[in-house]
N, C-alpha and C. Protein backbone atom coordinates (compact mmCIF):
# COMPACT_ATOMS: atom_id res chain seq x y z
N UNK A 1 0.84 -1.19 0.00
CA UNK A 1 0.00 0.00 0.00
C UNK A 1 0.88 1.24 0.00
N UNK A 2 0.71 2.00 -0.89
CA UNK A 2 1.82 3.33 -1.09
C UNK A 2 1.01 4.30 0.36
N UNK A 3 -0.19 4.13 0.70
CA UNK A 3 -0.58 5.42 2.01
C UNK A 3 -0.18 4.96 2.71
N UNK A 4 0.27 3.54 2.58
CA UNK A 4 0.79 3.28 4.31
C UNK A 4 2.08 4.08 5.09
N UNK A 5 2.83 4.46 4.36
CA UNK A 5 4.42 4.87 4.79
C UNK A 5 4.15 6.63 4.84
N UNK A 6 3.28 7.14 4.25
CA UNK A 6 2.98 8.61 4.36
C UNK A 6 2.08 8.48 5.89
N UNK A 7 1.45 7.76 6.45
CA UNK A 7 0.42 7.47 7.32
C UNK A 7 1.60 7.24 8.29
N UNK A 8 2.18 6.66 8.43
CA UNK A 8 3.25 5.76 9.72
C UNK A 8 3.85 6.95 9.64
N UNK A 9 4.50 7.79 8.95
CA UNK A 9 5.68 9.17 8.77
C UNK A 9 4.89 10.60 9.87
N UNK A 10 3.62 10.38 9.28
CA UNK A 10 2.65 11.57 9.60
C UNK A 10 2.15 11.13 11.89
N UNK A 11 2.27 9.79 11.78
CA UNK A 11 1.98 9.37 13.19
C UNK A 11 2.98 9.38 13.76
N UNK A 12 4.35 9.33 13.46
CA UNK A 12 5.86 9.17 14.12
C UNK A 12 5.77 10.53 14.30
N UNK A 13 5.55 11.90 13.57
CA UNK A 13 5.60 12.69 13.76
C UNK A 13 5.74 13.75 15.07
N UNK A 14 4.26 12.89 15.86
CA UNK A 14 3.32 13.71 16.35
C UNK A 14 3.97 12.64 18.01
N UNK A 15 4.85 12.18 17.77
CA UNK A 15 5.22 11.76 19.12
C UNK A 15 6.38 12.11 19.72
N UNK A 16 7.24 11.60 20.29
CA UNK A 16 8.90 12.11 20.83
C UNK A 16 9.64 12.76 20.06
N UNK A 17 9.37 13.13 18.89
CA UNK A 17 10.02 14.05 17.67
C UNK A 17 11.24 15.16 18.42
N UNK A 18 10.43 15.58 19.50
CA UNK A 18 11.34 16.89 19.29
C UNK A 18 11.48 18.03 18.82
N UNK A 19 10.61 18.12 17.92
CA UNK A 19 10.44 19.19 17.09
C UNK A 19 9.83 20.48 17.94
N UNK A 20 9.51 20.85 19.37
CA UNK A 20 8.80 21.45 19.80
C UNK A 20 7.15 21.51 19.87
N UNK A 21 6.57 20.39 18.82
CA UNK A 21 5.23 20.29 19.16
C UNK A 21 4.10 20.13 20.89
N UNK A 22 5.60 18.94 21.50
CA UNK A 22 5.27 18.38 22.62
C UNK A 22 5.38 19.74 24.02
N UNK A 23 6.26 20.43 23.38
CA UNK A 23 6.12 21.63 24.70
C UNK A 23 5.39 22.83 24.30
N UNK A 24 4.73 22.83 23.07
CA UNK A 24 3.68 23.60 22.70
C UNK A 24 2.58 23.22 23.19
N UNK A 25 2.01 21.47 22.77
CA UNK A 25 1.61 21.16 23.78
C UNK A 25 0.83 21.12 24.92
N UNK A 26 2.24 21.40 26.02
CA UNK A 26 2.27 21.46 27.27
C UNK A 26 1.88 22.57 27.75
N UNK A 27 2.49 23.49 27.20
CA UNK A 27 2.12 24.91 27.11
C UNK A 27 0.64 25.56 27.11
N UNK A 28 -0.15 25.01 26.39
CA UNK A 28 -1.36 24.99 25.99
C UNK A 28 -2.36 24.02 27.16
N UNK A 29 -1.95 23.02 27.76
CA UNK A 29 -2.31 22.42 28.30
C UNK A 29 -2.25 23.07 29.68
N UNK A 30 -1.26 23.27 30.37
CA UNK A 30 -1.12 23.95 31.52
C UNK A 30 -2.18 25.13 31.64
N UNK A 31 -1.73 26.28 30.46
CA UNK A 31 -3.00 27.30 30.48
C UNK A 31 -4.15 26.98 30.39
N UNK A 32 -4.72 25.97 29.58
CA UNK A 32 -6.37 25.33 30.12
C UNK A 32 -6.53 25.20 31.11
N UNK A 33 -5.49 24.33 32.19
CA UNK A 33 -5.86 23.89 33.53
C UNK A 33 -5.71 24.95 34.90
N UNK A 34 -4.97 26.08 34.39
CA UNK A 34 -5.33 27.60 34.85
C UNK A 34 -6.32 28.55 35.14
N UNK A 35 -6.58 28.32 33.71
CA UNK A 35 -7.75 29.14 33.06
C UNK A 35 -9.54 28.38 33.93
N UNK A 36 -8.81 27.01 33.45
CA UNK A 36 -10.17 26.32 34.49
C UNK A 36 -10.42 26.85 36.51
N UNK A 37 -8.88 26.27 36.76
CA UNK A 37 -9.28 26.25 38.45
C UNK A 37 -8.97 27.66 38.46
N UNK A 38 -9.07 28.66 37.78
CA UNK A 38 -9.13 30.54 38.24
C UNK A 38 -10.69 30.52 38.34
N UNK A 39 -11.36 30.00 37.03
CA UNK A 39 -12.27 30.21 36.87
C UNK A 39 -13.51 29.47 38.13
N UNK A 40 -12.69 28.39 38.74
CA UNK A 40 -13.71 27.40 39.18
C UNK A 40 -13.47 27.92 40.86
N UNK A 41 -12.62 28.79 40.66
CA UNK A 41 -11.85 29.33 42.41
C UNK A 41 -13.10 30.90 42.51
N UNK A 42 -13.12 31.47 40.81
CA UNK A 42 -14.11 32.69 41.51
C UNK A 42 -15.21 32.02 41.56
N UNK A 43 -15.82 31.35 40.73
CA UNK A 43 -17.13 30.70 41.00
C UNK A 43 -17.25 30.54 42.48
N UNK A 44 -16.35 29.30 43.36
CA UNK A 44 -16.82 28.98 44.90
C UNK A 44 -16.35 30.71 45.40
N UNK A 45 -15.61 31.39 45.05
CA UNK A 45 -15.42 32.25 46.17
C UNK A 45 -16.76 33.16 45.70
N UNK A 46 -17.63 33.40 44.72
CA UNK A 46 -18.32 34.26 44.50
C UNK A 46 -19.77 33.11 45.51
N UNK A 47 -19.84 32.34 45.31
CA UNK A 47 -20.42 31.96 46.29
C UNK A 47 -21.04 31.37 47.67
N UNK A 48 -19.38 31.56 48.32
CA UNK A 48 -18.92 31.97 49.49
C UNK A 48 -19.20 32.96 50.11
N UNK A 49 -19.20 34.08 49.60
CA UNK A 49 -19.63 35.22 49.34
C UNK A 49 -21.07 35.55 49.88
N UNK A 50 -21.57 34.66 48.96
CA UNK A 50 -23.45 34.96 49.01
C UNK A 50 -23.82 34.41 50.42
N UNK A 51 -22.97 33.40 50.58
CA UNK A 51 -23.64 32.32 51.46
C UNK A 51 -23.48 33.55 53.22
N UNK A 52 -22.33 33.73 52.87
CA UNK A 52 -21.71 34.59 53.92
C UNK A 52 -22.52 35.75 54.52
N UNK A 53 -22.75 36.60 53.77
CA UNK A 53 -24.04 37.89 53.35
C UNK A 53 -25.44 37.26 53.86
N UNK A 54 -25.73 35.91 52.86
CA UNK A 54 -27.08 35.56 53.82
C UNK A 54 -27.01 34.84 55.01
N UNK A 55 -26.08 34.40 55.94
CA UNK A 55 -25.94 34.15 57.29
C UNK A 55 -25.90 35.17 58.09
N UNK A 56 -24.81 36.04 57.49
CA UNK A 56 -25.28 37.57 58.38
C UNK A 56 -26.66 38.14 58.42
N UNK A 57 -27.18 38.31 57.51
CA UNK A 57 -28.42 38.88 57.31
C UNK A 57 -29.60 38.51 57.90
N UNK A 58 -29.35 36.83 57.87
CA UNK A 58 -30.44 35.85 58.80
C UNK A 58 -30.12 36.26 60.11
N UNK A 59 -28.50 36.28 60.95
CA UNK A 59 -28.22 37.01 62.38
C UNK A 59 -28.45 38.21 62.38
N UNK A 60 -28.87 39.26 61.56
CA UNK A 60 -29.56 40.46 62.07
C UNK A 60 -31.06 40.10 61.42
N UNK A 61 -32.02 39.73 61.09
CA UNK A 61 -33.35 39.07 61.69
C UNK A 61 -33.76 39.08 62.73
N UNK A 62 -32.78 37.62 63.15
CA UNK A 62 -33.01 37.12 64.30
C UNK A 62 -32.87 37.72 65.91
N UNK A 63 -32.17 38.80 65.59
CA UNK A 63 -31.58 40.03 66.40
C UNK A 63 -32.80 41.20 66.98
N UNK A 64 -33.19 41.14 65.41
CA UNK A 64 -34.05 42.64 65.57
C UNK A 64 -35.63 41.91 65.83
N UNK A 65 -35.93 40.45 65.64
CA UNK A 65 -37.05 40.10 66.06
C UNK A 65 -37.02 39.10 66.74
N UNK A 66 -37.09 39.07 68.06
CA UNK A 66 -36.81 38.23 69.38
C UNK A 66 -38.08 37.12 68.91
N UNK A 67 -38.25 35.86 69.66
CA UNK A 67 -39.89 35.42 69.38
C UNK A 67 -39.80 35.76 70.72
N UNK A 68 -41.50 35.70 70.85
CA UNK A 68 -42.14 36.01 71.88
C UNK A 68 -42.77 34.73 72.75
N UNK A 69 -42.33 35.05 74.00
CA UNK A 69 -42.08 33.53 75.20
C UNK A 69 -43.90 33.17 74.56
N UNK A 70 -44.06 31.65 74.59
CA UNK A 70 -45.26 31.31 74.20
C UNK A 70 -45.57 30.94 75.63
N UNK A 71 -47.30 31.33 75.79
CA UNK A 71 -47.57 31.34 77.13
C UNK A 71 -48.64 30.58 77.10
């Protein structure tokens, strides 16, 4: 088969070569996994946040309206 040896050339390529593909890469890879846990760090801290605000908010409620002794 004449595609076979253009096919095997084109897959040798894309492995231990050397050529700089593999730390391009890496490169690319690292910044996804950045880009993700920045993104996934404001998410919980943005709603950390909320959670925080509505616990306070529930302790001034509970502050400004005592219940009343049931008799």
């Amino acid at each position: 088969m004449p595609g076979r040896p253009a096919l095997t050339t084109l897959i040798a390529q894309h492995g231990a070569g050397g050529e700089g593909g593999e730390t391009i890469m890496t490169i690319f890879l690292v910044s996804v996994l950045v880009v993700i846990w920045l993104t996934l760090g404001v998410v919980c801290w943005i709603f950390w946040r909320a959670k925080k605000r509505e616990d306070l908010e529930k302790q001034r409620t509970e502050a400004e309206w005592p219940s009343a002794p049931s008799s």
